[in-house]
N, C-alpha and C. Protein backbone atom coordinates (compact mmCIF):
# COMPACT_ATOMS: atom_id res chain seq x y z
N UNK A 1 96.06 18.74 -28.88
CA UNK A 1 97.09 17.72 -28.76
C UNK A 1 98.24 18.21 -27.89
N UNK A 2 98.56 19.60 -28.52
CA UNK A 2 99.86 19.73 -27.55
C UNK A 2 99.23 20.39 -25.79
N UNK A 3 98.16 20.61 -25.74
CA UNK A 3 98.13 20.67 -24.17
C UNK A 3 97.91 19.25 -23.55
N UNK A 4 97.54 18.90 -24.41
CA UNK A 4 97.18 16.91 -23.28
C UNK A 4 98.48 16.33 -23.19
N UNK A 5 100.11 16.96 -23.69
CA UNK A 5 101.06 16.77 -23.26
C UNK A 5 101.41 16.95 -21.93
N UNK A 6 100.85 18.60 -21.46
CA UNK A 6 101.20 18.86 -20.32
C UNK A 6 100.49 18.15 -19.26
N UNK A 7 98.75 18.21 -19.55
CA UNK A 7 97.81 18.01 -18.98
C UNK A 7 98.16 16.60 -18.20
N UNK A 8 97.55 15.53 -19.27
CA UNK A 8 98.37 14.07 -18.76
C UNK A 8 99.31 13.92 -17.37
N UNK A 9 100.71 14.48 -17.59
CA UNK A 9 101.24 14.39 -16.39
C UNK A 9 100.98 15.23 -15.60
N UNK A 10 100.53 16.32 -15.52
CA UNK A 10 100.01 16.76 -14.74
C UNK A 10 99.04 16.37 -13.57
N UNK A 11 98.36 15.70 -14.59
CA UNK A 11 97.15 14.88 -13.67
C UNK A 11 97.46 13.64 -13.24
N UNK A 12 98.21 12.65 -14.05
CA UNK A 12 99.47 11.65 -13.25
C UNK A 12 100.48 12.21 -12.04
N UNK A 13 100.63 13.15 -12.06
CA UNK A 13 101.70 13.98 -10.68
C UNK A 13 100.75 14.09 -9.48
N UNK A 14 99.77 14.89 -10.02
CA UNK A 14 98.76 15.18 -8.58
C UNK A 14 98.13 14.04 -8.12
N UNK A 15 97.68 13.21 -8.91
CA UNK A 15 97.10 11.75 -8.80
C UNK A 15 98.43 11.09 -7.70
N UNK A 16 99.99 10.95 -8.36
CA UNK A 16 100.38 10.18 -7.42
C UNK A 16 101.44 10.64 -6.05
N UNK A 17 101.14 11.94 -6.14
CA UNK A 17 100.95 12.67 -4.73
C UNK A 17 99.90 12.94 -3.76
N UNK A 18 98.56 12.52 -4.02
CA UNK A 18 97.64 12.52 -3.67
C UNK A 18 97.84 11.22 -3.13
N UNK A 19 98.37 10.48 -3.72
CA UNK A 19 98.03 9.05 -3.42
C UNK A 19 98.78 8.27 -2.03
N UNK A 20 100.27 8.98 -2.12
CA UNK A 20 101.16 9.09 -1.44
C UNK A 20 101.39 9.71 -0.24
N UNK A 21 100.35 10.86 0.27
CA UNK A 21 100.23 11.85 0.76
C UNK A 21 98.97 11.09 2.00
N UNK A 22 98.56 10.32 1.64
CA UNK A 22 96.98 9.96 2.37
C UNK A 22 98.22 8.66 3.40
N UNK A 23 98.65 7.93 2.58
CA UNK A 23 99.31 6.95 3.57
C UNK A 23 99.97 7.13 5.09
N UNK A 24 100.35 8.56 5.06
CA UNK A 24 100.81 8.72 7.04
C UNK A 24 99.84 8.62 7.69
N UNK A 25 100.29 8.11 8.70
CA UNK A 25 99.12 7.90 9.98
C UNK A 25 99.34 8.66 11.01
N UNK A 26 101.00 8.38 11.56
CA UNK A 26 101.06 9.54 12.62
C UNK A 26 100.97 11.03 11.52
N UNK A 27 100.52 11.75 12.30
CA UNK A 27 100.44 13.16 11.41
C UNK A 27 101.24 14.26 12.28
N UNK A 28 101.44 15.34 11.45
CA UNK A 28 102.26 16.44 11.84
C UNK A 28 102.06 17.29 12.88
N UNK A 29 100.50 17.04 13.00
CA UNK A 29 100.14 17.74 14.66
C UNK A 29 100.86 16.81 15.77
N UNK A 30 100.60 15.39 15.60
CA UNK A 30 101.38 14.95 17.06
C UNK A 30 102.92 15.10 17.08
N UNK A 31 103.71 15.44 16.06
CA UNK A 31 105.21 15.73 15.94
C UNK A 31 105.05 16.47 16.18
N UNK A 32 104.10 17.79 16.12
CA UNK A 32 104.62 19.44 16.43
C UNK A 32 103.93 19.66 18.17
N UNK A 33 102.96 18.48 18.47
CA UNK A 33 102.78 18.52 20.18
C UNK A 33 103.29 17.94 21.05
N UNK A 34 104.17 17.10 20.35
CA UNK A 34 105.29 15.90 21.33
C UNK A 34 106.00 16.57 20.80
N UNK A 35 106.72 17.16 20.16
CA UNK A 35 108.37 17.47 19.39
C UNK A 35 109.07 16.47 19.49
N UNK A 36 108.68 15.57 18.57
CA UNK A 36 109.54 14.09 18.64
C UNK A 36 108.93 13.92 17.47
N UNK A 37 110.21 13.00 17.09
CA UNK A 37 110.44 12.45 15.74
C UNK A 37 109.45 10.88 15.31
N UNK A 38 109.26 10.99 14.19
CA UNK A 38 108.61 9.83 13.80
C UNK A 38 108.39 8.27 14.89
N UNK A 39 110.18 8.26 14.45
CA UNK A 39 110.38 7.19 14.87
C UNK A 39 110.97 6.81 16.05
N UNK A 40 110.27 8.08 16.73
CA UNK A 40 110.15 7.77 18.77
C UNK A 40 109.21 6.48 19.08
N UNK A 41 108.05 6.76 18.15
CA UNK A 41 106.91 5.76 18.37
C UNK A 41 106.76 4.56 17.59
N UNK A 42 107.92 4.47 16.00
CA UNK A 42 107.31 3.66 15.15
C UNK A 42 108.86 3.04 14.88
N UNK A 43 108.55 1.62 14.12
CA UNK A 43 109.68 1.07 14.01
C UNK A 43 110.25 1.32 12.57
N UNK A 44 111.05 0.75 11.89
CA UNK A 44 111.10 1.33 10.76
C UNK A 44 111.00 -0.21 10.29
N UNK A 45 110.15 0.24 8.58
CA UNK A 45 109.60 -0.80 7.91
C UNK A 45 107.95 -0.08 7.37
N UNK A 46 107.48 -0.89 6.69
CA UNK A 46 106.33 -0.58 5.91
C UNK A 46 105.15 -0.87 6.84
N UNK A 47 104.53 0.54 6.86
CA UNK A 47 103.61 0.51 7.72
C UNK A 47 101.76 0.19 7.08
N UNK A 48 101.03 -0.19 7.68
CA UNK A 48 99.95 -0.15 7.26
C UNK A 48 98.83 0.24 8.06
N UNK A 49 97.53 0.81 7.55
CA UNK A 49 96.67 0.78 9.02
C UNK A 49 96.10 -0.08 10.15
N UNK A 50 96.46 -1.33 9.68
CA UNK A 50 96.15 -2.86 9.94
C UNK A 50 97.58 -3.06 11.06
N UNK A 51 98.61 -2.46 10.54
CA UNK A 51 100.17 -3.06 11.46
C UNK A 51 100.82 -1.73 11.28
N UNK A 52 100.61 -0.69 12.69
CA UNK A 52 101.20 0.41 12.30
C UNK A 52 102.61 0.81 12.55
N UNK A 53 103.43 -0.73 12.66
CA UNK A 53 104.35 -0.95 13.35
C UNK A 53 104.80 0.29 14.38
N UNK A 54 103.78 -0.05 15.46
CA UNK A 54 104.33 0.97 17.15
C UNK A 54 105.40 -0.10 17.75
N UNK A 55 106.32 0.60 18.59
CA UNK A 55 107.23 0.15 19.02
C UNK A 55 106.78 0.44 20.54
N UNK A 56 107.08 0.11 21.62
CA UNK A 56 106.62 0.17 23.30
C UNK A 56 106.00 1.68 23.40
N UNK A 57 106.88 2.54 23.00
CA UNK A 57 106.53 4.27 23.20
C UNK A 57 105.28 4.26 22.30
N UNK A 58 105.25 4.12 21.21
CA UNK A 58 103.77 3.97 20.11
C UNK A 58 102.72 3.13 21.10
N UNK A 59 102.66 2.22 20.98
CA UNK A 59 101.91 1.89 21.94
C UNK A 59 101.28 2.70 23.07
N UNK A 60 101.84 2.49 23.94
CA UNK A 60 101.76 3.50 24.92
C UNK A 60 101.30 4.85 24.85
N UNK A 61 101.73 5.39 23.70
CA UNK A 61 101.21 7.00 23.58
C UNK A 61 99.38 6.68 22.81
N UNK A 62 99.63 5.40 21.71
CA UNK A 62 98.11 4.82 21.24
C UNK A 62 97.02 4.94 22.62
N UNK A 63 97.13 4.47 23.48
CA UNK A 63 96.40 3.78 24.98
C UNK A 63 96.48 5.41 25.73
N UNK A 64 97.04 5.77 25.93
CA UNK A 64 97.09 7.55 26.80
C UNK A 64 96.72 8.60 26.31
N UNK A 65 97.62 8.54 24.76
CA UNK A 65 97.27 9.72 24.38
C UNK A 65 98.32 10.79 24.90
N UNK A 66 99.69 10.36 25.57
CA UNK A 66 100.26 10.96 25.98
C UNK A 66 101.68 10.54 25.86
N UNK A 67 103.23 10.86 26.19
CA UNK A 67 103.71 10.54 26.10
C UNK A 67 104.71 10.59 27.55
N UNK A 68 104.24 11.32 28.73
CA UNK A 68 104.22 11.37 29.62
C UNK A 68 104.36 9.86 30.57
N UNK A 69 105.37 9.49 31.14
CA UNK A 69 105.31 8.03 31.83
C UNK A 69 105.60 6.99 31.13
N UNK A 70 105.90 7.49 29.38
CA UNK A 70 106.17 6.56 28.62
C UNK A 70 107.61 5.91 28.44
N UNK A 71 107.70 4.27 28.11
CA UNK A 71 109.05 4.00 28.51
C UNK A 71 109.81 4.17 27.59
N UNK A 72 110.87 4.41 27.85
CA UNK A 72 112.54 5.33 27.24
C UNK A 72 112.47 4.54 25.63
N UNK A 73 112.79 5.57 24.95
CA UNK A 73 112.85 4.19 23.52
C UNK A 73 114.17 3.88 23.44
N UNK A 74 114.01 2.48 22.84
CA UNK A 74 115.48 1.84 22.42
C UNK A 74 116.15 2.06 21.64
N UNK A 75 117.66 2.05 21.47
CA UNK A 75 118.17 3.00 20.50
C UNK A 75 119.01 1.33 19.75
């Protein structure tokens, strides 16, 4: 009884960091090969894989693969 105290949330914690953890799309390799921030490419708002809300630079880097020639983001 008293370990299924700990256990329980335990396995509720990893469960909803696991869960939480899968949702980024841009990932930490293209921030650490562009050195640019998230939201060079993305707009802010709730993203999905369906609407990954890209903004002109997102776009653009989606189609190249680069960020090279890409247009200035809006501030």
């Amino acid at each position: 009884m008293k370990a299924s105290r700990l256990v329980v949330p335990a396995i509720t914690l990893l469960a909803a960091f696991l869960a939480t953890s899968m949702v980024s799309f841009a990932t930490k390799e293209i921030s650490t090969k562009e050195k640019k921030a998230c939201t060079t490419c993305h707009q802010k708002g709730k993203a999905t894989k369906e609407k990954p809300l890209l903004n002109d630079v997102g776009k653009y880097y989606q189609e190249k693969k680069t960020l090279q020639g890409a247009p200035a983001p809006k501030k």
